[in-house]
N, C-alpha and C. Protein backbone atom coordinates (compact mmCIF):
# COMPACT_ATOMS: atom_id res chain seq x y z
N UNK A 1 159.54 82.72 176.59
CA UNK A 1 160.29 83.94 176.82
C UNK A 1 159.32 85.11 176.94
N UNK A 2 159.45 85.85 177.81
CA UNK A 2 158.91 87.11 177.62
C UNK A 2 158.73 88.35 176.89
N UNK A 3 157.48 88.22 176.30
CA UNK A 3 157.82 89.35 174.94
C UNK A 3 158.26 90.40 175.63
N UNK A 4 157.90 90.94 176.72
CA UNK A 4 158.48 92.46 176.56
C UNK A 4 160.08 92.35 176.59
N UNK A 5 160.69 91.71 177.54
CA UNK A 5 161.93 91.51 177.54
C UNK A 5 162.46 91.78 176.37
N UNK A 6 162.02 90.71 175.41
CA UNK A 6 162.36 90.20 174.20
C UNK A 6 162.95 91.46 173.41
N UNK A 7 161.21 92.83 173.33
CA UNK A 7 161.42 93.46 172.39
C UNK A 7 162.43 94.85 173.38
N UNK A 8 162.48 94.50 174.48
CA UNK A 8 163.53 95.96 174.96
C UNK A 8 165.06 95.17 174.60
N UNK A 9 165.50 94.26 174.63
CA UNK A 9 166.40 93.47 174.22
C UNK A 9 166.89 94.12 172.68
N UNK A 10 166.18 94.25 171.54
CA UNK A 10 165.99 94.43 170.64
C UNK A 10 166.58 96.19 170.04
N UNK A 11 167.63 96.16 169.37
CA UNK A 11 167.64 97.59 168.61
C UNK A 11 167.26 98.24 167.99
N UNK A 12 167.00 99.51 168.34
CA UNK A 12 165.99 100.23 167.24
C UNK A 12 165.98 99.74 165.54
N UNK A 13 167.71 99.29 165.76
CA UNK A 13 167.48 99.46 164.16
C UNK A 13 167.24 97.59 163.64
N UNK A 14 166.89 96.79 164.60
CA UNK A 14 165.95 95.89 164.73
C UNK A 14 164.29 95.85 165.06
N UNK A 15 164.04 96.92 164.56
CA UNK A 15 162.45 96.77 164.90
C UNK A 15 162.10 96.80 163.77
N UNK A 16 161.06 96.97 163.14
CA UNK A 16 159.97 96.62 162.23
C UNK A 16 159.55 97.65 161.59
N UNK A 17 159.11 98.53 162.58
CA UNK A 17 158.12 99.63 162.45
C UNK A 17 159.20 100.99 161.91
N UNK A 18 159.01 101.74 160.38
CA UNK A 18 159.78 102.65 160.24
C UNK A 18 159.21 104.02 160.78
N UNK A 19 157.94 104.26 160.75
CA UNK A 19 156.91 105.39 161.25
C UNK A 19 155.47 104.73 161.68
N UNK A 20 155.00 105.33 162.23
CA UNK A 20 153.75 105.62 163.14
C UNK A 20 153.08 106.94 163.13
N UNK A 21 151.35 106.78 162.66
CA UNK A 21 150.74 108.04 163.07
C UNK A 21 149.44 107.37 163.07
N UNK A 22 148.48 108.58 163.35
CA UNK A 22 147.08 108.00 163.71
C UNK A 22 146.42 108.80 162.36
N UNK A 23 144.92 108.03 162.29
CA UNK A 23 144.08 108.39 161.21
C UNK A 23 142.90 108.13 161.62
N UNK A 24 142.18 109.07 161.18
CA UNK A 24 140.31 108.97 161.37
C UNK A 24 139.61 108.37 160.32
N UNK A 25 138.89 107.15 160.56
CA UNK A 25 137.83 106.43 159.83
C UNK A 25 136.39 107.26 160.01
N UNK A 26 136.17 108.01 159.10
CA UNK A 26 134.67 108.40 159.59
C UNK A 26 133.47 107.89 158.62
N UNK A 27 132.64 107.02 159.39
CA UNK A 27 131.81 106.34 158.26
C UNK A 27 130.05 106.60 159.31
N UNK A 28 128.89 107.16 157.87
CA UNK A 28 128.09 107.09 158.88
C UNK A 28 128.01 107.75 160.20
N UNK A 29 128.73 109.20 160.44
CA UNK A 29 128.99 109.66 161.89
C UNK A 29 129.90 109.19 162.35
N UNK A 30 130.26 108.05 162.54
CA UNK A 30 130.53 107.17 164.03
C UNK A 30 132.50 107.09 163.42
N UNK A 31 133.45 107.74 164.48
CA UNK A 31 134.73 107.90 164.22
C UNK A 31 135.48 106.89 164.71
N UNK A 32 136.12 106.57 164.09
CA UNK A 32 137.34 104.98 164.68
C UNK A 32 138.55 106.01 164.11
N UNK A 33 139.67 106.15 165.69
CA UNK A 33 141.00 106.11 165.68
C UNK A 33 141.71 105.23 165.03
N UNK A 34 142.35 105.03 164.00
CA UNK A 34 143.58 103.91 163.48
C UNK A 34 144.68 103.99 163.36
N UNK A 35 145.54 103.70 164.43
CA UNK A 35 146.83 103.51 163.95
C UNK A 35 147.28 102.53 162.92
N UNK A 36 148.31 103.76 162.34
CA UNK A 36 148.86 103.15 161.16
C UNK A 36 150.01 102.88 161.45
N UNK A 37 150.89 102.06 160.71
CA UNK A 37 151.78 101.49 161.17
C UNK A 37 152.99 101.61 159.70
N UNK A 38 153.93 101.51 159.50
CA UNK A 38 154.38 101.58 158.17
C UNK A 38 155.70 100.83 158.21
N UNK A 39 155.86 99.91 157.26
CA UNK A 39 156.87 99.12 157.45
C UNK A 39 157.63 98.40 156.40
N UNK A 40 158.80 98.45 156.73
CA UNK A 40 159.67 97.64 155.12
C UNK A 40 159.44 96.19 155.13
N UNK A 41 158.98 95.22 156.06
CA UNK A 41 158.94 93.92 155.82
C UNK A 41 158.01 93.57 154.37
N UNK A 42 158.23 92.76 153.81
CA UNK A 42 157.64 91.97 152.97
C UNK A 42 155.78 91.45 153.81
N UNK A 43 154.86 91.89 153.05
CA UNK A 43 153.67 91.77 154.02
C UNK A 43 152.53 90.63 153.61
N UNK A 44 153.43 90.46 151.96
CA UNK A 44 152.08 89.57 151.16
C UNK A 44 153.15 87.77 151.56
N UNK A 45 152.00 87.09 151.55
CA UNK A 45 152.40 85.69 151.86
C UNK A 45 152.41 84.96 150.74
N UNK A 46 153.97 84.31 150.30
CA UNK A 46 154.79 83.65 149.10
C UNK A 46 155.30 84.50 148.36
N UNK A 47 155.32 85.72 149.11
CA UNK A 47 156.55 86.36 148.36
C UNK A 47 157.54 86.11 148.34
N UNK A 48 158.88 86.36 147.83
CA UNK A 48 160.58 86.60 148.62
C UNK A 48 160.72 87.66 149.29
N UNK A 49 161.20 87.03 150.67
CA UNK A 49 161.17 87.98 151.77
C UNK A 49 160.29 87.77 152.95
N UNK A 50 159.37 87.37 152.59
CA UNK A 50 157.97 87.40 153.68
C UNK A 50 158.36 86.14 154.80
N UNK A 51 158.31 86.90 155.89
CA UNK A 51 158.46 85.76 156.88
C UNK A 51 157.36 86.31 158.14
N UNK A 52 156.76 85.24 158.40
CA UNK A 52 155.91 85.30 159.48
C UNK A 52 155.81 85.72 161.05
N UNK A 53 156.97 85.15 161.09
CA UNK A 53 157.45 85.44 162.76
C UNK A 53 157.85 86.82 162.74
N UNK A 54 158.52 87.39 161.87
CA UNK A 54 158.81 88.91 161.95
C UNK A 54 157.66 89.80 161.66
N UNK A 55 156.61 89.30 160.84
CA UNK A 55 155.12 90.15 161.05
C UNK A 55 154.64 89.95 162.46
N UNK A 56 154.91 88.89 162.82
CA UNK A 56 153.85 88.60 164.47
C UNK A 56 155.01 89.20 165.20
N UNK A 57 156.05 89.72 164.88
CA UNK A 57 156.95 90.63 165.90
C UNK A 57 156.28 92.21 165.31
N UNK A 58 155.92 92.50 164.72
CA UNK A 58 155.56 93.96 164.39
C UNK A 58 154.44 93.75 164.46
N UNK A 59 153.19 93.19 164.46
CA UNK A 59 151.82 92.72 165.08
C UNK A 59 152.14 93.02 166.90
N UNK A 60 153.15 92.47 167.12
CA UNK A 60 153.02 92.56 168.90
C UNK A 60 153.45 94.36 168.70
N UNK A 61 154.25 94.65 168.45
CA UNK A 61 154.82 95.98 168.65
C UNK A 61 153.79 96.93 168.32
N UNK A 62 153.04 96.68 166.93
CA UNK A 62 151.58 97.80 167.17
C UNK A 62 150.50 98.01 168.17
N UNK A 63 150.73 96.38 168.72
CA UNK A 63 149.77 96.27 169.79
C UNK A 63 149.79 97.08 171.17
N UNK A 64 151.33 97.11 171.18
CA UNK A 64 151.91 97.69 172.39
C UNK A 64 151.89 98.74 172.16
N UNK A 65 151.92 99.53 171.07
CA UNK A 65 151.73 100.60 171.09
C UNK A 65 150.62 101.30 170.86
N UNK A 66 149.64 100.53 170.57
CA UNK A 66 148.14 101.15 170.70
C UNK A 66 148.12 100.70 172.38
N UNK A 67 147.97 99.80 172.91
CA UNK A 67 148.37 99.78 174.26
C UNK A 67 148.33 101.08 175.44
N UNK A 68 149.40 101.29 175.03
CA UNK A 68 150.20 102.42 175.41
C UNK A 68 150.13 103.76 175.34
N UNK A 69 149.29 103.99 173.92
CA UNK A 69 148.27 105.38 173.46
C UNK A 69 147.54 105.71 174.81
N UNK A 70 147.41 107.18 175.24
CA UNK A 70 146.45 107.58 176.28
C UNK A 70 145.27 107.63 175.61
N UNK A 71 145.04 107.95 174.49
CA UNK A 71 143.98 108.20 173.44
C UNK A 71 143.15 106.75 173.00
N UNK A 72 142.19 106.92 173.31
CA UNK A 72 141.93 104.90 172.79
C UNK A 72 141.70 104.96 170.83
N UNK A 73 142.45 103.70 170.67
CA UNK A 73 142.86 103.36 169.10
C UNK A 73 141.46 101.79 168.90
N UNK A 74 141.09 102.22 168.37
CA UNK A 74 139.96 101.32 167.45
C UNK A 74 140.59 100.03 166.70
N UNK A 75 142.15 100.60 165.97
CA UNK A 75 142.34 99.35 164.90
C UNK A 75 143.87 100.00 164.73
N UNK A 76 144.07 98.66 163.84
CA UNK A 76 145.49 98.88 163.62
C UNK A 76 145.87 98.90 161.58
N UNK A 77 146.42 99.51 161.41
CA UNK A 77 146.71 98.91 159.63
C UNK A 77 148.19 99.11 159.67
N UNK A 78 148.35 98.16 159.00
CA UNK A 78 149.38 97.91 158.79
C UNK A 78 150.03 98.26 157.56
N UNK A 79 151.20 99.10 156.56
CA UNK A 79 150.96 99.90 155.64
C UNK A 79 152.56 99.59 154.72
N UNK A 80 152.96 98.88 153.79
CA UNK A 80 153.89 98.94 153.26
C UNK A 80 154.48 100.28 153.18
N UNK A 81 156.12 99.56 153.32
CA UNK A 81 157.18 101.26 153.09
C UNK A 81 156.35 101.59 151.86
N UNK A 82 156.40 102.88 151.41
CA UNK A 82 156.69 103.73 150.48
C UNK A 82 157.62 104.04 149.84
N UNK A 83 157.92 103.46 148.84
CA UNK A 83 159.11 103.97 148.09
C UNK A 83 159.57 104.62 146.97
């Protein structure tokens, strides 16, 4: 199946991702863009809750959206909700 399909198929309030912003790594001079990513899924593996296929669905969706940045993004983190 075609991911993009897949994820325009998909309702907002089926996605993954609750917010998005960018952050500067500055180490040594040298600056790396990171999008951050922030999300209610369960992220640690053998928890209750944690399922895999729905991380590699919000893994594709950060991707696409660093992708998609006009700005070039270095990395991605991935960031439990806050609650």
């Amino acid at each position: 199946m075609n991911p993009e399909l897949e994820a325009s198929a998909r309702a907002d309030n089926d996605r993954y991702v609750l917010q998005s912003w960018h952050e500067w790594d500055v180490e040594e001079g040298e600056r790396r863009i990171v999008l951050c990513v922030e999300t209610a899924l369960e992220l640690r593996p053998g928890f209750p809750g944690f399922d895999s296929d729905k991380l590699d669905v919000l893994i594709a969706d950060a991707t696409d959206m660093m992708h998609a940045s006009p700005s070039p993004i270095d990395a991605i983190r991935i960031i439990p909700e806050k609650r």
